[in-house]
PDB file of N, CA and C in Angstrom:
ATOM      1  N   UNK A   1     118.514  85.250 103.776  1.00  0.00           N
ATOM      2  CA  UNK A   1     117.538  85.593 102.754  1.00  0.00           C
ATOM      3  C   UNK A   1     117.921  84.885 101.455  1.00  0.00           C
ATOM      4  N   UNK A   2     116.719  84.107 100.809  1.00  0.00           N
ATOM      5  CA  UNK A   2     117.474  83.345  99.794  1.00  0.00           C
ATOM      6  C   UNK A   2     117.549  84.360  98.794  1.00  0.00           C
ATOM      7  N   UNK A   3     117.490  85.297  98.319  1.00  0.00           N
ATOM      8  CA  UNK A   3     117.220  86.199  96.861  1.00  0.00           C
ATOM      9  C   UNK A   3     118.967  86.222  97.213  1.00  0.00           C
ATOM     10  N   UNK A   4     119.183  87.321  98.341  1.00  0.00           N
ATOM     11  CA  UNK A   4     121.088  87.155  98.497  1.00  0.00           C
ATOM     12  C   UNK A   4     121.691  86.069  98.836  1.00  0.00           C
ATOM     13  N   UNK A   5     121.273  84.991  98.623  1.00  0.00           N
ATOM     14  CA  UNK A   5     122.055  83.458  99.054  1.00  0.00           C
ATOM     15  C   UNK A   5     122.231  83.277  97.257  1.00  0.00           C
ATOM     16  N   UNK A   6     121.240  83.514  96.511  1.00  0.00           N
ATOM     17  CA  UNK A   6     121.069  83.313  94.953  1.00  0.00           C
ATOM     18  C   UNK A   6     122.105  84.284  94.471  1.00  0.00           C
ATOM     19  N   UNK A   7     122.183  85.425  94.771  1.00  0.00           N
ATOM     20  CA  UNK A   7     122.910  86.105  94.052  1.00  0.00           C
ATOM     21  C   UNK A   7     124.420  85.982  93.932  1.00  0.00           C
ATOM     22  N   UNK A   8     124.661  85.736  95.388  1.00  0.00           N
ATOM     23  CA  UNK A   8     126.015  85.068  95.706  1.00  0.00           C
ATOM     24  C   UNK A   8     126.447  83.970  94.364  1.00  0.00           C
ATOM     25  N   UNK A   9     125.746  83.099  94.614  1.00  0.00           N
ATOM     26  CA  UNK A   9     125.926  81.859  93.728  1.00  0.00           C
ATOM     27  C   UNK A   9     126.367  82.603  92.508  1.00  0.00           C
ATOM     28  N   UNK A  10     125.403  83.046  91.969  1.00  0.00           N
ATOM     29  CA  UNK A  10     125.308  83.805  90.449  1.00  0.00           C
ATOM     30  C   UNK A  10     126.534  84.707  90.158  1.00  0.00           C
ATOM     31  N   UNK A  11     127.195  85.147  91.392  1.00  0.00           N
ATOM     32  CA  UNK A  11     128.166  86.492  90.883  1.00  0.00           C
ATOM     33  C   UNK A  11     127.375  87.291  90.683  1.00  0.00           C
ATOM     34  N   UNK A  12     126.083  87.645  90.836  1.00  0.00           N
ATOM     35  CA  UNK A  12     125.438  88.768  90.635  1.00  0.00           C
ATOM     36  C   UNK A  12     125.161  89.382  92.073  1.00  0.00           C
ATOM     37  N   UNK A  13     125.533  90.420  91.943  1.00  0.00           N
ATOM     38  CA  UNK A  13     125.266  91.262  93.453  1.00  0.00           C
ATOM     39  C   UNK A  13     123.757  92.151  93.004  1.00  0.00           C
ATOM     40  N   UNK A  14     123.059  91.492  94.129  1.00  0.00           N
ATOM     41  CA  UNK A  14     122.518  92.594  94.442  1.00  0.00           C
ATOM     42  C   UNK A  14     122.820  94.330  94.659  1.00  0.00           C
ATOM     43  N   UNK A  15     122.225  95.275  94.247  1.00  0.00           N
ATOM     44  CA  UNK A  15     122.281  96.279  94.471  1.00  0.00           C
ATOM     45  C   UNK A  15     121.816  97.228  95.450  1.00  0.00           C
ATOM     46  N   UNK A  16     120.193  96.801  95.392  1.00  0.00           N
ATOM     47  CA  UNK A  16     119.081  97.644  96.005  1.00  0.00           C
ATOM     48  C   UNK A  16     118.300  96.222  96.109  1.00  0.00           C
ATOM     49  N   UNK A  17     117.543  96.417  97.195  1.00  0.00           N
ATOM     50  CA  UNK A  17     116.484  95.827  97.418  1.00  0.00           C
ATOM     51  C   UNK A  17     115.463  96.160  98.491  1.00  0.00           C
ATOM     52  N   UNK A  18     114.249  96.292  97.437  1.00  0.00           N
ATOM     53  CA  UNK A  18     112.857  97.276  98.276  1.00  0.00           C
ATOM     54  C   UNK A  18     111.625  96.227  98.465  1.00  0.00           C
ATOM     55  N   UNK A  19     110.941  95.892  98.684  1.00  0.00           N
ATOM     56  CA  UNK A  19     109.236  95.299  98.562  1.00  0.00           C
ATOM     57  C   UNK A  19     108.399  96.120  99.388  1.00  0.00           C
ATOM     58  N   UNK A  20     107.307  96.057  98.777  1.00  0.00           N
ATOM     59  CA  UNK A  20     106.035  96.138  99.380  1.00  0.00           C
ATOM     60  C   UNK A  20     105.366  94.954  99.543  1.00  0.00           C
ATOM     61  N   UNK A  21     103.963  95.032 100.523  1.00  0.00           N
ATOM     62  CA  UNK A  21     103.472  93.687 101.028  1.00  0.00           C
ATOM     63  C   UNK A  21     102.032  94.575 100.929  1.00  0.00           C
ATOM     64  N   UNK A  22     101.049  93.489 100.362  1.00  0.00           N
ATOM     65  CA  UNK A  22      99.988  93.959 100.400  1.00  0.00           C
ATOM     66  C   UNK A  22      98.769  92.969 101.184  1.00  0.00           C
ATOM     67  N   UNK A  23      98.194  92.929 101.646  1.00  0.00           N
ATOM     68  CA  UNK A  23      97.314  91.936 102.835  1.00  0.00           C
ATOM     69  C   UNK A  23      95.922  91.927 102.295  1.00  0.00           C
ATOM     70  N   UNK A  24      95.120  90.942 101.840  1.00  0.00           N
ATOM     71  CA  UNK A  24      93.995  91.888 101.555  1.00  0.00           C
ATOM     72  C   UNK A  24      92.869  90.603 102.545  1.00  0.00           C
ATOM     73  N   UNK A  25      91.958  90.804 103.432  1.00  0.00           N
ATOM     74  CA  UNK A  25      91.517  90.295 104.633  1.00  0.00           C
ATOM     75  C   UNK A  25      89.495  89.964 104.570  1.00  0.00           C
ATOM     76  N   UNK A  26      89.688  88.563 104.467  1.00  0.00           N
ATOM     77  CA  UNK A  26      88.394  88.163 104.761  1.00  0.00           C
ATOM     78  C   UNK A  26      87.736  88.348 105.972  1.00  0.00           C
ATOM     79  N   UNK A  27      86.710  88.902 105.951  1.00  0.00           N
ATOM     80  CA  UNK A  27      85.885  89.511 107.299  1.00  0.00           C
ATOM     81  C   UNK A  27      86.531  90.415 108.107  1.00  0.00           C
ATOM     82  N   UNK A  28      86.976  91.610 107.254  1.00  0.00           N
ATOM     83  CA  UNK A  28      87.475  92.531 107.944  1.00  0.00           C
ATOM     84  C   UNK A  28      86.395  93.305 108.803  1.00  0.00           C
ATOM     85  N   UNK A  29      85.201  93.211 108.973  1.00  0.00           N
ATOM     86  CA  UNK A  29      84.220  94.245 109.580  1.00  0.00           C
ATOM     87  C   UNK A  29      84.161  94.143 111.025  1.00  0.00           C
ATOM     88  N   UNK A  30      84.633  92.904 111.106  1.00  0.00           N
ATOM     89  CA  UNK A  30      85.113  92.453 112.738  1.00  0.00           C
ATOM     90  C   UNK A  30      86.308  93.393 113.508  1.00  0.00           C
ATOM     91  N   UNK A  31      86.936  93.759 112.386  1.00  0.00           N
ATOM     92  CA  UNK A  31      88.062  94.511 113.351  1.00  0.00           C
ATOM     93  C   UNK A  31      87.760  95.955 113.312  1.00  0.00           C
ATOM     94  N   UNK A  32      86.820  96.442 112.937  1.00  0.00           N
ATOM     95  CA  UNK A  32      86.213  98.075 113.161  1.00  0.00           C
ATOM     96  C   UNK A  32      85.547  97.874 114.051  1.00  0.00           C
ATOM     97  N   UNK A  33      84.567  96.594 114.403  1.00  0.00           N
ATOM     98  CA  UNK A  33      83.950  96.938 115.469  1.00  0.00           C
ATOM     99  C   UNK A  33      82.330  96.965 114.678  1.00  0.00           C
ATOM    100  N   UNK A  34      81.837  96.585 113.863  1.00  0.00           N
ATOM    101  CA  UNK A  34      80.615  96.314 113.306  1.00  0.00           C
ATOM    102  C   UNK A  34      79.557  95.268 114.107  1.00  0.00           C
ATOM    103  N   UNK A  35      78.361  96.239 114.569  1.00  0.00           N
ATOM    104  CA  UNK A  35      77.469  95.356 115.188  1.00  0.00           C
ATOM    105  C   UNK A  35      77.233  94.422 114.822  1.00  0.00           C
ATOM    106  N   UNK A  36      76.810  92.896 115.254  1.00  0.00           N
ATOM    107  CA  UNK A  36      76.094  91.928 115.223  1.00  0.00           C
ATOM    108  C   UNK A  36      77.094  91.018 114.328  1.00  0.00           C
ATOM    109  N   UNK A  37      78.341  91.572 114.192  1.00  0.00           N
ATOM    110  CA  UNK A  37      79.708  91.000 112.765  1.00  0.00           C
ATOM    111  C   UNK A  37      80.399  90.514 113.463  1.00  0.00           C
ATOM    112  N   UNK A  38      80.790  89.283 113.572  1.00  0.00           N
ATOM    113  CA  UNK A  38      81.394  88.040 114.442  1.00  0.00           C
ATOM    114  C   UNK A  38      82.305  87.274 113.923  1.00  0.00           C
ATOM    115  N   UNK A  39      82.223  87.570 112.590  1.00  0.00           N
ATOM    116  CA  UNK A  39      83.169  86.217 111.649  1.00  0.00           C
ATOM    117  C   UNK A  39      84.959  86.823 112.199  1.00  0.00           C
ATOM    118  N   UNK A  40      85.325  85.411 112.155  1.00  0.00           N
ATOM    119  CA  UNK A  40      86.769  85.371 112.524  1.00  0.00           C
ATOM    120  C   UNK A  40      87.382  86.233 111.149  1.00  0.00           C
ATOM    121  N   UNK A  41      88.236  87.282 111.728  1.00  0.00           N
ATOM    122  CA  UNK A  41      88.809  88.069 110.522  1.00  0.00           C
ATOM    123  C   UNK A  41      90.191  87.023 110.046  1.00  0.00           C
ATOM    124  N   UNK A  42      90.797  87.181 108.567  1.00  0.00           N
ATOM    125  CA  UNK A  42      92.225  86.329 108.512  1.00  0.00           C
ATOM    126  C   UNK A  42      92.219  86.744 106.852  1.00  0.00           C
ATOM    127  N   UNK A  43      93.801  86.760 106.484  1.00  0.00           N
ATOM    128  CA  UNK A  43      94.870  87.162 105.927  1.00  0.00           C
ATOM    129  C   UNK A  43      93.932  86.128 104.522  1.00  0.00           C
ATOM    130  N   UNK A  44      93.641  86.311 103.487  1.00  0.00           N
ATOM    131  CA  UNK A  44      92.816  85.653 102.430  1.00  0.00           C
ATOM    132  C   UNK A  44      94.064  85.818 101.260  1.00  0.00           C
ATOM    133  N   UNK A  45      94.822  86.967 101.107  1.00  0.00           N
ATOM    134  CA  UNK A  45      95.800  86.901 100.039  1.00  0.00           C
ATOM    135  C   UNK A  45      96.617  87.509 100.384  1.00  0.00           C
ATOM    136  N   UNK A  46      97.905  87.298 100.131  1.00  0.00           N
ATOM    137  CA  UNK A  46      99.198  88.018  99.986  1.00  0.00           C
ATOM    138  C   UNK A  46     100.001  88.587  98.653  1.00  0.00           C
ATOM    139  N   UNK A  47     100.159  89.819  98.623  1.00  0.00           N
ATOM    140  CA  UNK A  47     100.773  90.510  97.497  1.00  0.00           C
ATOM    141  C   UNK A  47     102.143  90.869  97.787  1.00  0.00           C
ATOM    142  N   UNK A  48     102.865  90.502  97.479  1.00  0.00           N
ATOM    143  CA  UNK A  48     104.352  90.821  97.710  1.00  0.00           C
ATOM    144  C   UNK A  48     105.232  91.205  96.332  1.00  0.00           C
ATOM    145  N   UNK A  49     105.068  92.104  96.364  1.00  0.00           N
ATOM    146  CA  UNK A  49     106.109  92.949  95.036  1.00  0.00           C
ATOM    147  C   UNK A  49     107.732  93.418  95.250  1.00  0.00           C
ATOM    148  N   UNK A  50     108.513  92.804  94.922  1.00  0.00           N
ATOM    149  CA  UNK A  50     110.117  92.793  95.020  1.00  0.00           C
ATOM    150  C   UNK A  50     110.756  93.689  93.844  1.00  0.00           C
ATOM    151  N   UNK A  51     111.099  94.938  94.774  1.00  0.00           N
ATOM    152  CA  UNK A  51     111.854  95.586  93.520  1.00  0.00           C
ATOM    153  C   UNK A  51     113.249  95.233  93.464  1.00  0.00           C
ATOM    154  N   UNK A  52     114.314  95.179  92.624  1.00  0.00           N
ATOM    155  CA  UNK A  52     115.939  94.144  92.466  1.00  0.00           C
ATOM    156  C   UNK A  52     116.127  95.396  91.770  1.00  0.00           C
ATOM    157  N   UNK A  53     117.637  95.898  92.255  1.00  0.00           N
ATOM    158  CA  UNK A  53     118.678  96.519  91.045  1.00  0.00           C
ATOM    159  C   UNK A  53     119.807  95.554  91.115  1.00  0.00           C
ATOM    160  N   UNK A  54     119.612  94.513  89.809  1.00  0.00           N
ATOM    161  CA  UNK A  54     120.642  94.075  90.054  1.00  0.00           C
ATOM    162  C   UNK A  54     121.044  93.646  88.414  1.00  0.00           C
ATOM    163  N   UNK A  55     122.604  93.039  88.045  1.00  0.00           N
ATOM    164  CA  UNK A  55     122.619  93.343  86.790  1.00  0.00           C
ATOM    165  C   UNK A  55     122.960  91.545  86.170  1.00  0.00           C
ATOM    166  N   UNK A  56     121.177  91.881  85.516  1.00  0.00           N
ATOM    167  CA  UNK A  56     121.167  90.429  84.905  1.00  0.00           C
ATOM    168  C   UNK A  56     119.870  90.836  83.883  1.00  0.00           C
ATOM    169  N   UNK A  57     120.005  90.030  82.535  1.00  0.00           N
ATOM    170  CA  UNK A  57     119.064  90.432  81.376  1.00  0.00           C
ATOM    171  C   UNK A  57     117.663  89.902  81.606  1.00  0.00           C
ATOM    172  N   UNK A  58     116.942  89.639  81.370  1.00  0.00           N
ATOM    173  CA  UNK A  58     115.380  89.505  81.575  1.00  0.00           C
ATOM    174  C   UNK A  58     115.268  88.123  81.768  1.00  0.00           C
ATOM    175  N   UNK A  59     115.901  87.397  80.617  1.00  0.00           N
ATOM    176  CA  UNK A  59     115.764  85.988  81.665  1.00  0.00           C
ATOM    177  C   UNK A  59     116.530  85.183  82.497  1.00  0.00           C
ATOM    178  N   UNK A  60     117.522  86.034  82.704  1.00  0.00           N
ATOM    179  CA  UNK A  60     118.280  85.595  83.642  1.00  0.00           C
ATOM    180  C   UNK A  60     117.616  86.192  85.101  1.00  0.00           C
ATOM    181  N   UNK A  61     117.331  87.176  84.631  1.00  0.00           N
ATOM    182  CA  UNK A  61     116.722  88.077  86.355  1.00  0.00           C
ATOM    183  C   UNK A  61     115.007  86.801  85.968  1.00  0.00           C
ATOM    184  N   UNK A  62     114.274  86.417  85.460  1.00  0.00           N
ATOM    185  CA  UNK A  62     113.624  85.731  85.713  1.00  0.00           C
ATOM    186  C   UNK A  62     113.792  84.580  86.019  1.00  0.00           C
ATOM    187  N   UNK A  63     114.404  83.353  85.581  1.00  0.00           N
ATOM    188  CA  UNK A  63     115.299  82.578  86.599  1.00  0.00           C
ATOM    189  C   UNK A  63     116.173  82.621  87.870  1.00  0.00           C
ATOM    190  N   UNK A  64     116.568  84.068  88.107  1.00  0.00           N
ATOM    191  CA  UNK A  64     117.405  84.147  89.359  1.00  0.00           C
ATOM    192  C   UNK A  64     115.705  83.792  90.215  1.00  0.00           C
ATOM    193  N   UNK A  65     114.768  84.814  89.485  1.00  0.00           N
ATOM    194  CA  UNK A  65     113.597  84.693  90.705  1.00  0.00           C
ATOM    195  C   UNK A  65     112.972  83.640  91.196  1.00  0.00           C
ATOM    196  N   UNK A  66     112.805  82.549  90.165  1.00  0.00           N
ATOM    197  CA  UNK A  66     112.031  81.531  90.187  1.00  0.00           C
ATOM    198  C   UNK A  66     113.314  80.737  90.672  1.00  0.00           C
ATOM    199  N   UNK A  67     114.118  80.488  91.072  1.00  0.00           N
ATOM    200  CA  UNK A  67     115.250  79.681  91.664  1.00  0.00           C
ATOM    201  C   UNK A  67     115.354  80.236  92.688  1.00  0.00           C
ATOM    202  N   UNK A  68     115.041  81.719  93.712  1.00  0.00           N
ATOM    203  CA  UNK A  68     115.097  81.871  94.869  1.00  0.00           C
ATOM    204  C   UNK A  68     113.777  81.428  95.806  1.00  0.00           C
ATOM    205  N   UNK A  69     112.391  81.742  94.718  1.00  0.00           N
ATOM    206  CA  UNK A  69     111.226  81.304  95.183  1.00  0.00           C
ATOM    207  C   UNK A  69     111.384  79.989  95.520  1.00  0.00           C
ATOM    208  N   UNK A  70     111.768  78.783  94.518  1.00  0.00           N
ATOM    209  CA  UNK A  70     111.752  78.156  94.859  1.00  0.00           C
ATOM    210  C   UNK A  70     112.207  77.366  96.490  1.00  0.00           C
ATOM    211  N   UNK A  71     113.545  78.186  96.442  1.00  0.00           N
ATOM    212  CA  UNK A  71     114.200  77.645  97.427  1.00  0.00           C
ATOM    213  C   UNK A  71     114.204  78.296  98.916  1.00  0.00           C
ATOM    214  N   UNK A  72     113.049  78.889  98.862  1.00  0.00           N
ATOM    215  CA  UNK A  72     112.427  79.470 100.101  1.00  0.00           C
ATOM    216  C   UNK A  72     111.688  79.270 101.167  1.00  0.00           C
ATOM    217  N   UNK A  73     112.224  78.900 102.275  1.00  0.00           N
ATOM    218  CA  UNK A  73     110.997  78.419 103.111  1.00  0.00           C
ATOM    219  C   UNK A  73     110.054  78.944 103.461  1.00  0.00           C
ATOM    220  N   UNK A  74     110.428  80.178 103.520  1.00  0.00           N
ATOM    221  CA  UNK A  74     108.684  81.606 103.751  1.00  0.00           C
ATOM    222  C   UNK A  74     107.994  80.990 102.798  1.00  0.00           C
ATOM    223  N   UNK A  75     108.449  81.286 101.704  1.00  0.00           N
ATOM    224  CA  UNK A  75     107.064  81.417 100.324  1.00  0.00           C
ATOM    225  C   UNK A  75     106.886  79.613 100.510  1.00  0.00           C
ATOM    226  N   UNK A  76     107.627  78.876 100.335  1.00  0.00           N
ATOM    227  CA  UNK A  76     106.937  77.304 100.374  1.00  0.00           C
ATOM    228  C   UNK A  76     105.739  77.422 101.773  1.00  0.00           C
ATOM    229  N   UNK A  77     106.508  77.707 102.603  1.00  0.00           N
ATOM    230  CA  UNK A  77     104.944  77.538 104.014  1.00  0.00           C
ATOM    231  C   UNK A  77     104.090  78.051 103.691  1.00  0.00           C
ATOM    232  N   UNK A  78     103.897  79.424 103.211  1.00  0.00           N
ATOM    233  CA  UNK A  78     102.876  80.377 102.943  1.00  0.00           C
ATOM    234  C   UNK A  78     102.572  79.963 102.240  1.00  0.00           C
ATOM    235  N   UNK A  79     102.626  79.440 100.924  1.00  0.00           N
ATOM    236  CA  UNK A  79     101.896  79.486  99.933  1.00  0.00           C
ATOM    237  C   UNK A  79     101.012  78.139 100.437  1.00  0.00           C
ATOM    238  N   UNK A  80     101.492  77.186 100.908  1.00  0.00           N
ATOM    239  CA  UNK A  80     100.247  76.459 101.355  1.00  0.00           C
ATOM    240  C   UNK A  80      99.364  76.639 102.514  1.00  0.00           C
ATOM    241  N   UNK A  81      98.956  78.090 102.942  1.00  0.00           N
ATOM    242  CA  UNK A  81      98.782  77.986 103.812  1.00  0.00           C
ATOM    243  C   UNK A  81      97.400  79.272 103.461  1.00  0.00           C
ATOM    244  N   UNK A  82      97.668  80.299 102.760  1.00  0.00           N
ATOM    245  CA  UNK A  82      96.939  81.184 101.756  1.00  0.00           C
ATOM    246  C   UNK A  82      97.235  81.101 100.674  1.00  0.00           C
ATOM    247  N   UNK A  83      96.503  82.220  99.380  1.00  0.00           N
ATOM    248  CA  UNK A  83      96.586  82.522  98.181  1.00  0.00           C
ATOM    249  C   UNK A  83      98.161  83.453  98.137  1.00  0.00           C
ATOM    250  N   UNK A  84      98.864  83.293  97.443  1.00  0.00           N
ATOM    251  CA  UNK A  84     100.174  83.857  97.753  1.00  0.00           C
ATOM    252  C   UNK A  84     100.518  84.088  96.399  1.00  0.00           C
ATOM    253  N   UNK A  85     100.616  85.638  96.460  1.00  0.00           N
ATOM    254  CA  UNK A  85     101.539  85.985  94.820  1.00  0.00           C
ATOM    255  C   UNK A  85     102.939  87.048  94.945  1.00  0.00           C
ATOM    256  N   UNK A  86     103.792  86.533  94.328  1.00  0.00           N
ATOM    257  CA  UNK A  86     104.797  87.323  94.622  1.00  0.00           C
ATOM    258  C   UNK A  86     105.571  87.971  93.214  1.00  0.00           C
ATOM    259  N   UNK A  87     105.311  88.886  93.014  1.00  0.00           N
ATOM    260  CA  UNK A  87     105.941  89.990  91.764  1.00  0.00           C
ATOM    261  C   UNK A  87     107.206  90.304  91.862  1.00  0.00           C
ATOM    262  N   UNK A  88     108.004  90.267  91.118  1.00  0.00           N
ATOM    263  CA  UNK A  88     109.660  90.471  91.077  1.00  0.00           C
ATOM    264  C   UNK A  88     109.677  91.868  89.475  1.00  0.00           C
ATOM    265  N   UNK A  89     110.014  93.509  89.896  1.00  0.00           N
ATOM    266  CA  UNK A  89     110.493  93.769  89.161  1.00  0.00           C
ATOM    267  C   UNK A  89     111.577  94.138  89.485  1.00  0.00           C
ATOM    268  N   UNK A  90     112.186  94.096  87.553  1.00  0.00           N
ATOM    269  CA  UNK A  90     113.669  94.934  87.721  1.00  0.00           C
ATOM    270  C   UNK A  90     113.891  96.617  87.518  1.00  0.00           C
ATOM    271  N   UNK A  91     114.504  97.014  88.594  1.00  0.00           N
ATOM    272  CA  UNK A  91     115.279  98.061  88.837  1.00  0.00           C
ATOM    273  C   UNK A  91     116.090  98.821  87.653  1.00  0.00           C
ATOM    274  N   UNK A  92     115.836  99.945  86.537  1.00  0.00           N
ATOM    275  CA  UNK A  92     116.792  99.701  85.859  1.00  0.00           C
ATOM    276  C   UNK A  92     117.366 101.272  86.071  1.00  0.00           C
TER     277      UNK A  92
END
């Protein structure tokens, strides 16, 4: 996982680490089962919210984030692949 490959580097340990994932789906009426509704259903955005307890000041915990995003192969594939947003708060 790069967020703990980053932290390593940093001397900053992680503490806690939680996310939620949120999906939100073009032509969902297909998967209830809606008469005469045919369109191929699929994944249109991704919400991914990262909660961190970990001990670094605001822009350092914002650079740790944007230096793990970066160096991620999930979020690089995904993001070209859907709309992809990923939220990082801190834990305090």
């Amino acid at each position: 996982m790069t967020l703990l490959e980053q932290s390593k580097k940093r001397g900053s340990m992680i503490e806690e680490i939680e996310g939620v994932l949120n999906l939100s789906l073009k032509n969902p009426l297909t998967l209830v089962g809606v008469k005469g509704y045919d369109e191929e259903p699929f994944i249109r955005k991704i919400t991914v919210t990262v909660f961190l307890l970990v001990d670094l000041e605001d822009n350092d915990f914002d650079d740790f984030c944007s230096r793990a995003l970066h160096h991620s192969p999930i979020y690089n594939t995904l993001k070209r692949s859907t709309e992809l947003e990923v939220i990082f708060k801190k834990l305090v």
